[in-house]
PDB file of N, CA and C in Angstrom:
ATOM      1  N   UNK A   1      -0.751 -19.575 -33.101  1.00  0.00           N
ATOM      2  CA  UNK A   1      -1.846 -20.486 -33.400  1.00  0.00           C
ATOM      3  C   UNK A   1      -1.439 -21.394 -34.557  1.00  0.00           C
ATOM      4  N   UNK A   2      -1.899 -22.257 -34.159  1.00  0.00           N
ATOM      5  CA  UNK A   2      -1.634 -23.835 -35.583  1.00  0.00           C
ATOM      6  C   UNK A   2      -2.078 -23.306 -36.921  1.00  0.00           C
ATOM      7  N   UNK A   3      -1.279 -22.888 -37.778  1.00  0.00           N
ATOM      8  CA  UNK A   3      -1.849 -22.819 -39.159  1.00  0.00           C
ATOM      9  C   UNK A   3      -3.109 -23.379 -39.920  1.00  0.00           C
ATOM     10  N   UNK A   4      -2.660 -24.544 -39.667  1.00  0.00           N
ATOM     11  CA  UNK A   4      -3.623 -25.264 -39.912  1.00  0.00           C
ATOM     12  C   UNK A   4      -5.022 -25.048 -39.468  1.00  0.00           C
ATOM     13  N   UNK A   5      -5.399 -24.619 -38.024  1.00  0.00           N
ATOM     14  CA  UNK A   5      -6.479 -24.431 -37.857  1.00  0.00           C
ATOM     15  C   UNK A   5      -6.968 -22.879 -38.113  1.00  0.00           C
ATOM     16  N   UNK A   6      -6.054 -22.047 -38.327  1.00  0.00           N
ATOM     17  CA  UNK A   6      -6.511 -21.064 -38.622  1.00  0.00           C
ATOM     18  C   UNK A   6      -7.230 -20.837 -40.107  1.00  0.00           C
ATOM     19  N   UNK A   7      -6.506 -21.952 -40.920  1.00  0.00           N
ATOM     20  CA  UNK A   7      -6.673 -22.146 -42.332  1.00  0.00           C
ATOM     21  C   UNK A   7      -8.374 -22.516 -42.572  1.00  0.00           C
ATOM     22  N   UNK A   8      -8.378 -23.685 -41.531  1.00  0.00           N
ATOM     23  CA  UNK A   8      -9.865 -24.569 -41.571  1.00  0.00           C
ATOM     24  C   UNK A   8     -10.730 -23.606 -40.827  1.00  0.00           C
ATOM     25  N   UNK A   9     -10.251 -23.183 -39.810  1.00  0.00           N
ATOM     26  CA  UNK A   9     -11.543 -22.042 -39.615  1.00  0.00           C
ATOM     27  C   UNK A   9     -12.016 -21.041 -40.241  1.00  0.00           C
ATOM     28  N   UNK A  10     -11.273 -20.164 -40.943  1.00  0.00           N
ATOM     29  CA  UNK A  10     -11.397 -19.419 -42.699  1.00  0.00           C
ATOM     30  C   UNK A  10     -12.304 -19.909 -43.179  1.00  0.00           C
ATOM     31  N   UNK A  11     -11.849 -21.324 -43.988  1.00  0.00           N
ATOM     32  CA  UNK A  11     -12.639 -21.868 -44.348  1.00  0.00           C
ATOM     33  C   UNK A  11     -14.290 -22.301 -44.098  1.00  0.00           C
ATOM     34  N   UNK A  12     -14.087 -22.874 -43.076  1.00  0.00           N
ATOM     35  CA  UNK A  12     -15.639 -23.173 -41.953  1.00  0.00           C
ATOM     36  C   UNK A  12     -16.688 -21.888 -42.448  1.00  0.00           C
ATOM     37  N   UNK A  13     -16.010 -20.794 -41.706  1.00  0.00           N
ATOM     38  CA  UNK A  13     -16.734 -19.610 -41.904  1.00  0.00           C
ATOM     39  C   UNK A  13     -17.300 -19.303 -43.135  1.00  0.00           C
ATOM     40  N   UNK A  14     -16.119 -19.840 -44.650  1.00  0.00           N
ATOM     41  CA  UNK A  14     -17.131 -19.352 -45.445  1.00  0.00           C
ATOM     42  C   UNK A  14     -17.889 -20.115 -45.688  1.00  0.00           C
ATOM     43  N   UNK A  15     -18.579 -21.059 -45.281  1.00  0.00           N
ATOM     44  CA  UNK A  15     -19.191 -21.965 -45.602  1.00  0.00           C
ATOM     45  C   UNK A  15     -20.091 -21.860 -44.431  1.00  0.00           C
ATOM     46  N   UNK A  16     -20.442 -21.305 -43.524  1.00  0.00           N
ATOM     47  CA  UNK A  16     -21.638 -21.097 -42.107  1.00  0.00           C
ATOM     48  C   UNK A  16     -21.061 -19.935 -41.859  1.00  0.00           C
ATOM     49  N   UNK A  17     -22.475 -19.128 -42.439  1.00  0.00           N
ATOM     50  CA  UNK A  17     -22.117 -17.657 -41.655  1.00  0.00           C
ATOM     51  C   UNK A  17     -23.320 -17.711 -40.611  1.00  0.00           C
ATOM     52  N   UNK A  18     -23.599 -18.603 -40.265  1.00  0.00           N
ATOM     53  CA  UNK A  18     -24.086 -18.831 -38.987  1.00  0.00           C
ATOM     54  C   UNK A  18     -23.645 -18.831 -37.016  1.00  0.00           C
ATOM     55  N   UNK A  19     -22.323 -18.733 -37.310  1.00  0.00           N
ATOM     56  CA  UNK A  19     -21.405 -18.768 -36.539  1.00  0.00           C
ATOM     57  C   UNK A  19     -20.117 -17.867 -36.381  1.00  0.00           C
ATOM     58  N   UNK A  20     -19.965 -17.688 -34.892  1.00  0.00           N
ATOM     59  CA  UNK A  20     -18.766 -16.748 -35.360  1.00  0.00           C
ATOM     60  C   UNK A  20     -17.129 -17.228 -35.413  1.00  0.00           C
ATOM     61  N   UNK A  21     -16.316 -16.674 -35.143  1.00  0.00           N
ATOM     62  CA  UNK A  21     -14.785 -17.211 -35.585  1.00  0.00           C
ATOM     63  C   UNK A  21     -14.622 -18.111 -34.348  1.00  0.00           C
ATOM     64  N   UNK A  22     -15.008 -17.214 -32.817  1.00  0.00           N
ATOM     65  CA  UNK A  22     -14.272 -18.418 -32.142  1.00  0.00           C
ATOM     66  C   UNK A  22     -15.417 -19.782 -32.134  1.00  0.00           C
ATOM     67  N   UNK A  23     -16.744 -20.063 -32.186  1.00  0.00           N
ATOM     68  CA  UNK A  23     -17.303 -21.224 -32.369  1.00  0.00           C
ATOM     69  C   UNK A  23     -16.412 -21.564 -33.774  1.00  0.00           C
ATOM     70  N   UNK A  24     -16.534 -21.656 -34.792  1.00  0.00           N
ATOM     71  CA  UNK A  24     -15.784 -22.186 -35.891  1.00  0.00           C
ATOM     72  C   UNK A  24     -14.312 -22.830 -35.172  1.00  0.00           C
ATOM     73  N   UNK A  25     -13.624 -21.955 -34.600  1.00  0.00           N
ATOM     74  CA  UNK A  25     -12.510 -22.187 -34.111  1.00  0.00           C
ATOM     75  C   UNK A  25     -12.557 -23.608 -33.314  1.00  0.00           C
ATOM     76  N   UNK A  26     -13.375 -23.127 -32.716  1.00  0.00           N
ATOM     77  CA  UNK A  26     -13.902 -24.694 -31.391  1.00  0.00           C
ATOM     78  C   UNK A  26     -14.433 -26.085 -32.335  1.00  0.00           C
ATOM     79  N   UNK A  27     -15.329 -25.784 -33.341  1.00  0.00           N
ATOM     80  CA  UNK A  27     -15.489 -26.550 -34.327  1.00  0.00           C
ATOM     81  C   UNK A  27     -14.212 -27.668 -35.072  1.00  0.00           C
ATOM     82  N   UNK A  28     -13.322 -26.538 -35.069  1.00  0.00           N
ATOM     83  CA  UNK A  28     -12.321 -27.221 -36.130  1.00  0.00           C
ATOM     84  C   UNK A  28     -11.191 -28.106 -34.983  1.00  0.00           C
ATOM     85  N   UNK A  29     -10.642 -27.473 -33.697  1.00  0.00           N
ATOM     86  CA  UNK A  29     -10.159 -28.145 -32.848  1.00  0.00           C
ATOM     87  C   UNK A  29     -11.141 -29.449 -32.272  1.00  0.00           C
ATOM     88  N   UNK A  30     -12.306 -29.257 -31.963  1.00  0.00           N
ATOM     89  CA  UNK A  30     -12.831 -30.826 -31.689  1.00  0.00           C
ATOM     90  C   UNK A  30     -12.832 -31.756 -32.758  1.00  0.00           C
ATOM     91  N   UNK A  31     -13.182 -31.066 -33.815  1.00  0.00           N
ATOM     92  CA  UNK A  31     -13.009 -32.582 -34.884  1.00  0.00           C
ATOM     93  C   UNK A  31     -11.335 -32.772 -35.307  1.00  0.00           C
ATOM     94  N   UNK A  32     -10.319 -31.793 -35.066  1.00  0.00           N
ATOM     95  CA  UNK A  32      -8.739 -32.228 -35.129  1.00  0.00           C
ATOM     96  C   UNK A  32      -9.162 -33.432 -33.922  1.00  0.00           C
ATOM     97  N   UNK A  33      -9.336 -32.516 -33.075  1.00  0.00           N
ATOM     98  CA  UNK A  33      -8.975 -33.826 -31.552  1.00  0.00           C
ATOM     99  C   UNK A  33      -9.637 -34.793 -31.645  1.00  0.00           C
ATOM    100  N   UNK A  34     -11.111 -35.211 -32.367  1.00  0.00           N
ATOM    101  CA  UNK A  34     -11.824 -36.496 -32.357  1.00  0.00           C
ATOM    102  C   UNK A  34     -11.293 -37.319 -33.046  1.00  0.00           C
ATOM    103  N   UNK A  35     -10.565 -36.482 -34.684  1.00  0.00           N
ATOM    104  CA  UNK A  35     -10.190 -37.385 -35.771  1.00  0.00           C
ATOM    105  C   UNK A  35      -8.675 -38.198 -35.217  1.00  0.00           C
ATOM    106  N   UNK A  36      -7.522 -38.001 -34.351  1.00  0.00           N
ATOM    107  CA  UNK A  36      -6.650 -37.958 -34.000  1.00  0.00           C
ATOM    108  C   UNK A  36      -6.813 -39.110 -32.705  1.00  0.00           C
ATOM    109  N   UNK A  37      -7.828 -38.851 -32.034  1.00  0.00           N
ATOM    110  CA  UNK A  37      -7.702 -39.645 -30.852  1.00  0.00           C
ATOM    111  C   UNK A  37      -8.346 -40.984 -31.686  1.00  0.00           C
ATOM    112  N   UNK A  38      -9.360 -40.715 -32.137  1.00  0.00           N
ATOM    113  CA  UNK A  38     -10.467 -42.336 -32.975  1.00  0.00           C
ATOM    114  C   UNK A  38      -8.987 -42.889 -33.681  1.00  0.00           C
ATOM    115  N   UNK A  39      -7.877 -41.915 -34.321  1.00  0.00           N
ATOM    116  CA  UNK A  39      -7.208 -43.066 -35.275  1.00  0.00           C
ATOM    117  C   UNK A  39      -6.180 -43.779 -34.734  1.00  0.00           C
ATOM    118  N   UNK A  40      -6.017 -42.881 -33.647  1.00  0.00           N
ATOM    119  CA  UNK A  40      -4.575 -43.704 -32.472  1.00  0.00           C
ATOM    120  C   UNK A  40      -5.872 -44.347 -31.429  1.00  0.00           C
ATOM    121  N   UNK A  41      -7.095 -44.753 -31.611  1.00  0.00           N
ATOM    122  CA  UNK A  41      -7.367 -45.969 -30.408  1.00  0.00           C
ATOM    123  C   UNK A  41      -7.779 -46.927 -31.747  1.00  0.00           C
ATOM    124  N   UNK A  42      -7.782 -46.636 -32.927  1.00  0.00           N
ATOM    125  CA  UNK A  42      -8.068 -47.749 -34.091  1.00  0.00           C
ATOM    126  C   UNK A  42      -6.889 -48.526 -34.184  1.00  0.00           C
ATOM    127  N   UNK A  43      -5.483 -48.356 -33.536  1.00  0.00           N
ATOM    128  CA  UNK A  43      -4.173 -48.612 -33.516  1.00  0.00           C
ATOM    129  C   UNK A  43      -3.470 -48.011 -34.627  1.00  0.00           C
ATOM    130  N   UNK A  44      -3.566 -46.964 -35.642  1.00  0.00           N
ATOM    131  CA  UNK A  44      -2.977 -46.306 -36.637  1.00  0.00           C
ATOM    132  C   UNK A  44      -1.877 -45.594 -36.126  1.00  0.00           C
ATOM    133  N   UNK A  45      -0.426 -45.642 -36.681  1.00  0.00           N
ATOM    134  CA  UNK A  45      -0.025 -44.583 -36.474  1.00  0.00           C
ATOM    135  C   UNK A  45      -0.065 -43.260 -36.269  1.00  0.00           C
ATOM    136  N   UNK A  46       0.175 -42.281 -35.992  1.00  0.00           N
ATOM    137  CA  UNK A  46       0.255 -40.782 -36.262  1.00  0.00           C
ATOM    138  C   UNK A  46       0.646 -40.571 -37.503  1.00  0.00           C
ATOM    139  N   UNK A  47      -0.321 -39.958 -37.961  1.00  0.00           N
ATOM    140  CA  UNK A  47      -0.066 -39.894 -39.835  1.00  0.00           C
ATOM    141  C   UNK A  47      -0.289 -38.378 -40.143  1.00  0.00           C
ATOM    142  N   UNK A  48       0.185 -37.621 -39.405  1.00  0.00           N
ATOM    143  CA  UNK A  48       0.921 -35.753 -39.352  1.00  0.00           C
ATOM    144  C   UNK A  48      -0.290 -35.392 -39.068  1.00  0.00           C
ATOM    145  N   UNK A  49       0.147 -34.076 -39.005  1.00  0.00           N
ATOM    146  CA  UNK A  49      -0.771 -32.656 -39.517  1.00  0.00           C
ATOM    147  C   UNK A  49      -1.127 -32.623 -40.612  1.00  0.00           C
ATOM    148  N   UNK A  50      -0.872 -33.094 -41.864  1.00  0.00           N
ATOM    149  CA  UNK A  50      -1.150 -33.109 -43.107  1.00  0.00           C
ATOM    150  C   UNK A  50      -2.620 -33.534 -43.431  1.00  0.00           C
ATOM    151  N   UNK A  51      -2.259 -34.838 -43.000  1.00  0.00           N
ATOM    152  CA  UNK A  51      -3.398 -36.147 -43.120  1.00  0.00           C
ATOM    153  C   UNK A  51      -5.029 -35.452 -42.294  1.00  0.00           C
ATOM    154  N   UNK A  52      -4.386 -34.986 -40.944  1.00  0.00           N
ATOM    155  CA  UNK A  52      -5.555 -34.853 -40.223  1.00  0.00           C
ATOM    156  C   UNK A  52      -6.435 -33.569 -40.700  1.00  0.00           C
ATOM    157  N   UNK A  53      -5.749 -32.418 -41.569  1.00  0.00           N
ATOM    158  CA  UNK A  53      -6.297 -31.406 -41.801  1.00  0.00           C
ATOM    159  C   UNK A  53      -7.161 -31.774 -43.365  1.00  0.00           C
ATOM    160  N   UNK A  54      -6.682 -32.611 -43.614  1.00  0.00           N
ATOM    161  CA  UNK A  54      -7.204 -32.980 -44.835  1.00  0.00           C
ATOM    162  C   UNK A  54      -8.659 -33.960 -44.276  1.00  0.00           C
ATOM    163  N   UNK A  55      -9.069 -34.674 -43.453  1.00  0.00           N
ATOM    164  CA  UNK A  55      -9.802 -35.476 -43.296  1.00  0.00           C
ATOM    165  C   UNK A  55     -10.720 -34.161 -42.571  1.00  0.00           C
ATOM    166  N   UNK A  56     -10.448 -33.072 -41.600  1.00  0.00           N
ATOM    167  CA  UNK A  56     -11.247 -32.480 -40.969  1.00  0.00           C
ATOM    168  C   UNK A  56     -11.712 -31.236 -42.310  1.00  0.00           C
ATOM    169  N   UNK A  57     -10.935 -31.090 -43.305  1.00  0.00           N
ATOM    170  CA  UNK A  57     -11.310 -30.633 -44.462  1.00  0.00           C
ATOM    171  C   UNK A  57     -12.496 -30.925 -45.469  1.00  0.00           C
ATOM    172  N   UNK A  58     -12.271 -32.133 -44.861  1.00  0.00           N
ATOM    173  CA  UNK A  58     -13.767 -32.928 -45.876  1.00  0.00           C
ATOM    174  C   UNK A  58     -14.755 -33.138 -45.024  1.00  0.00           C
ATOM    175  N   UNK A  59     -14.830 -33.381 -43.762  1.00  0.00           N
ATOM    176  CA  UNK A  59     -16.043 -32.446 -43.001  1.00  0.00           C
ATOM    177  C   UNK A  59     -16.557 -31.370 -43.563  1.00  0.00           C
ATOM    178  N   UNK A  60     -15.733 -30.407 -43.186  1.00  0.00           N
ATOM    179  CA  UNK A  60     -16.007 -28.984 -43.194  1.00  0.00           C
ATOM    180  C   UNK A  60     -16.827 -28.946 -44.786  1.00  0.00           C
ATOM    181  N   UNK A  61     -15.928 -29.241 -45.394  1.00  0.00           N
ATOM    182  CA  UNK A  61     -16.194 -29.171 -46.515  1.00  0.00           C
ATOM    183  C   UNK A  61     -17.993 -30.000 -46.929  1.00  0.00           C
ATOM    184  N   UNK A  62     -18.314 -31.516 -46.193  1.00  0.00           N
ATOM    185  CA  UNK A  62     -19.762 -32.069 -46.900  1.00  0.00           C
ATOM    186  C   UNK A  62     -21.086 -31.605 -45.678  1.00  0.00           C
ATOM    187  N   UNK A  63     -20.224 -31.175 -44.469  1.00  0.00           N
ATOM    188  CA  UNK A  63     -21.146 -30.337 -43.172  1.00  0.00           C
ATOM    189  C   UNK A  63     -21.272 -29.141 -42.618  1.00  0.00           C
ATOM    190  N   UNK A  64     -20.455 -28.480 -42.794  1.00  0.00           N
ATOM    191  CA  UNK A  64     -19.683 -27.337 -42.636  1.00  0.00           C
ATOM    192  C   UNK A  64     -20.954 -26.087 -42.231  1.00  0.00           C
ATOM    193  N   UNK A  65     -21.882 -26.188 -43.859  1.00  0.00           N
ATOM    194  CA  UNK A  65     -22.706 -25.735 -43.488  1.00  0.00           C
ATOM    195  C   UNK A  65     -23.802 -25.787 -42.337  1.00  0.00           C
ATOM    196  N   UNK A  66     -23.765 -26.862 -41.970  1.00  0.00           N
ATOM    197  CA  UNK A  66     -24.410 -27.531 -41.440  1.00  0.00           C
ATOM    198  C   UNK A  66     -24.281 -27.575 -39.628  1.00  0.00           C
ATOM    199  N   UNK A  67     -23.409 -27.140 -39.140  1.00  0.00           N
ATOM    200  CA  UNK A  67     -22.702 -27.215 -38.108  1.00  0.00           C
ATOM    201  C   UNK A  67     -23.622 -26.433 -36.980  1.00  0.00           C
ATOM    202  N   UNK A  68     -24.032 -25.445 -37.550  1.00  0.00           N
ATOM    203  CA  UNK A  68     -24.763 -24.573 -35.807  1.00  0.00           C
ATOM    204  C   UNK A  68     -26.343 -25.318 -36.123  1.00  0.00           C
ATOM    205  N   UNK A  69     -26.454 -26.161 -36.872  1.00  0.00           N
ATOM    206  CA  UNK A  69     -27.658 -26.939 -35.994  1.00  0.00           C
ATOM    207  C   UNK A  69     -27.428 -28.031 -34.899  1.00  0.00           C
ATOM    208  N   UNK A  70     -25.984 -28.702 -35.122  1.00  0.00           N
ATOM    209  CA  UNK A  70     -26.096 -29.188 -34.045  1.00  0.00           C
ATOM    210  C   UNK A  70     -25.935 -29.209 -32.614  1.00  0.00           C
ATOM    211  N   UNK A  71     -25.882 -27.840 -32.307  1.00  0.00           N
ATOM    212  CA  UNK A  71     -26.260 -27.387 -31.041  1.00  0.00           C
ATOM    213  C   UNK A  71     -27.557 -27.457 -30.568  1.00  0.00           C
ATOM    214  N   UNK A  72     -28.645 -26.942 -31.615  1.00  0.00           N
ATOM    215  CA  UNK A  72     -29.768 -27.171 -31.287  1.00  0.00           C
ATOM    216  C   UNK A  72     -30.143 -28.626 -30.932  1.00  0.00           C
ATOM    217  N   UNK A  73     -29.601 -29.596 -31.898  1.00  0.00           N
ATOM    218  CA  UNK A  73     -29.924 -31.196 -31.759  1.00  0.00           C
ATOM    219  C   UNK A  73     -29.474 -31.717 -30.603  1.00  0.00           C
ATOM    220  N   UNK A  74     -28.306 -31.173 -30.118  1.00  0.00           N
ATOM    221  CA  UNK A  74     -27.366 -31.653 -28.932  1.00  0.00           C
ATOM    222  C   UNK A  74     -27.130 -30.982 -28.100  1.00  0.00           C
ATOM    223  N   UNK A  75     -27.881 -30.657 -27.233  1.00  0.00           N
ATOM    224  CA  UNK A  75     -27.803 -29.531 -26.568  1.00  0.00           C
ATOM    225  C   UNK A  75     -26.626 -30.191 -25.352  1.00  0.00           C
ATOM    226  N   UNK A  76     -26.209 -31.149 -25.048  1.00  0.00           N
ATOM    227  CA  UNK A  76     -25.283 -31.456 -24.388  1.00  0.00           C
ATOM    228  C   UNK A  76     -23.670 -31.120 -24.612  1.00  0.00           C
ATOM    229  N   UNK A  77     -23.460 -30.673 -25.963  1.00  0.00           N
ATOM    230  CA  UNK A  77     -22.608 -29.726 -26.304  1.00  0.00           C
ATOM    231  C   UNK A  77     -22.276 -28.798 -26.357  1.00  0.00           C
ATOM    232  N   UNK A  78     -23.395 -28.434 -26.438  1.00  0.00           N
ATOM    233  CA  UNK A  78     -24.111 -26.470 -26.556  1.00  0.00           C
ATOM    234  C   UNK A  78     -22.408 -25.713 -25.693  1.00  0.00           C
ATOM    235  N   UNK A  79     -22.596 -26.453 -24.368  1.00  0.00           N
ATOM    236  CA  UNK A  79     -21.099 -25.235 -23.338  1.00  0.00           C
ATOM    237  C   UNK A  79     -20.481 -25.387 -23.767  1.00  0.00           C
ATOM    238  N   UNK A  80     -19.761 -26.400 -25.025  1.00  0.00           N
ATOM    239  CA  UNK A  80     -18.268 -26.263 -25.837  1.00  0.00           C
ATOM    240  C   UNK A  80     -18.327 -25.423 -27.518  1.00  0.00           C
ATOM    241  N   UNK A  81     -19.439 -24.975 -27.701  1.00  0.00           N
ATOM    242  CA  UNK A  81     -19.574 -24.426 -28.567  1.00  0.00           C
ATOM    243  C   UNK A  81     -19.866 -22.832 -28.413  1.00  0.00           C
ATOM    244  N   UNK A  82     -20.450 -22.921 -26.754  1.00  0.00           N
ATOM    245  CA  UNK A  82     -20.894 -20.946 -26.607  1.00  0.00           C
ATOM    246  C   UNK A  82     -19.457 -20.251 -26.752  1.00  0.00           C
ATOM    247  N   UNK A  83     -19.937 -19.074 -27.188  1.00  0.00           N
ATOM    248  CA  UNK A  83     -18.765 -18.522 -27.133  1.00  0.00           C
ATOM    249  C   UNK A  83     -17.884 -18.008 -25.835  1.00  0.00           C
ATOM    250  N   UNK A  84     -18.430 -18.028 -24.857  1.00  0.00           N
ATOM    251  CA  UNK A  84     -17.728 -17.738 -23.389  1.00  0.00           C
ATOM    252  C   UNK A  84     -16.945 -18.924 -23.317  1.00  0.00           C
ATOM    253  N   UNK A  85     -17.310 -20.105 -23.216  1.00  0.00           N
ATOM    254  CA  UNK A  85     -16.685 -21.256 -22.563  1.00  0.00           C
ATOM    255  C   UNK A  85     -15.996 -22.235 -23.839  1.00  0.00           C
ATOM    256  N   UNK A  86     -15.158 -21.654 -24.294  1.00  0.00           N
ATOM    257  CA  UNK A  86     -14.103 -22.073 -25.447  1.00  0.00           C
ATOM    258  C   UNK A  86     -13.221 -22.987 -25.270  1.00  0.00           C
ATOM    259  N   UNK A  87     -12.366 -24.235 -25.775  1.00  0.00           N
ATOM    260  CA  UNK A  87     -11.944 -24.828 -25.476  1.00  0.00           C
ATOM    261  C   UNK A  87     -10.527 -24.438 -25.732  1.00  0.00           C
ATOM    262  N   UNK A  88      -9.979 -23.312 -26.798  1.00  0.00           N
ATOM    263  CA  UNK A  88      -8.722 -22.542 -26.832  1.00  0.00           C
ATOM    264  C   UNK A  88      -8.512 -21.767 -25.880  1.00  0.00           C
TER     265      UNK A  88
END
């Protein structure tokens, strides 16, 4: 598993104990994959693993807590967040 996301999901968790490891897990891979795809269709280079864990860091970090409400708000997400239907 990517360090990196194992690192940010640690993290996540302590910050929403609302959730368990693999939602957190799913958490931290969709916003890698949102932050990554938005900056290569903005025309940006690929600017590492470094860059991107740091930007999905400061999520986590000003929402983090915040995260298992938006299942309730969005329920059109809800199947990428249950824990059966995982995107790892």
């Amino acid at each position: 598993m990517n360090d990196y996301h194992e690192r940010l999901t640690k993290i996540l968790l302590e910050k929403n104990d609302h959730i368990t490891y693999e939602q957190a897990l799913t958490w931290v891979e969709l916003l890698w994959e949102d932050f990554e795809a938005t900056y290569a269709k903005a025309g940006h280079e690929y600017a590492g693993e470094e860059m991107t864990s740091r930007v999905v860091r400061t999520w986590i970090d000003n929402y983090g807590e915040q995260f298992h409400e938006f299942i309730a708000k969005n329920p059109k997400y809800q199947h990428l967040l249950n824990q059966q239907n995982r995107l790892h």
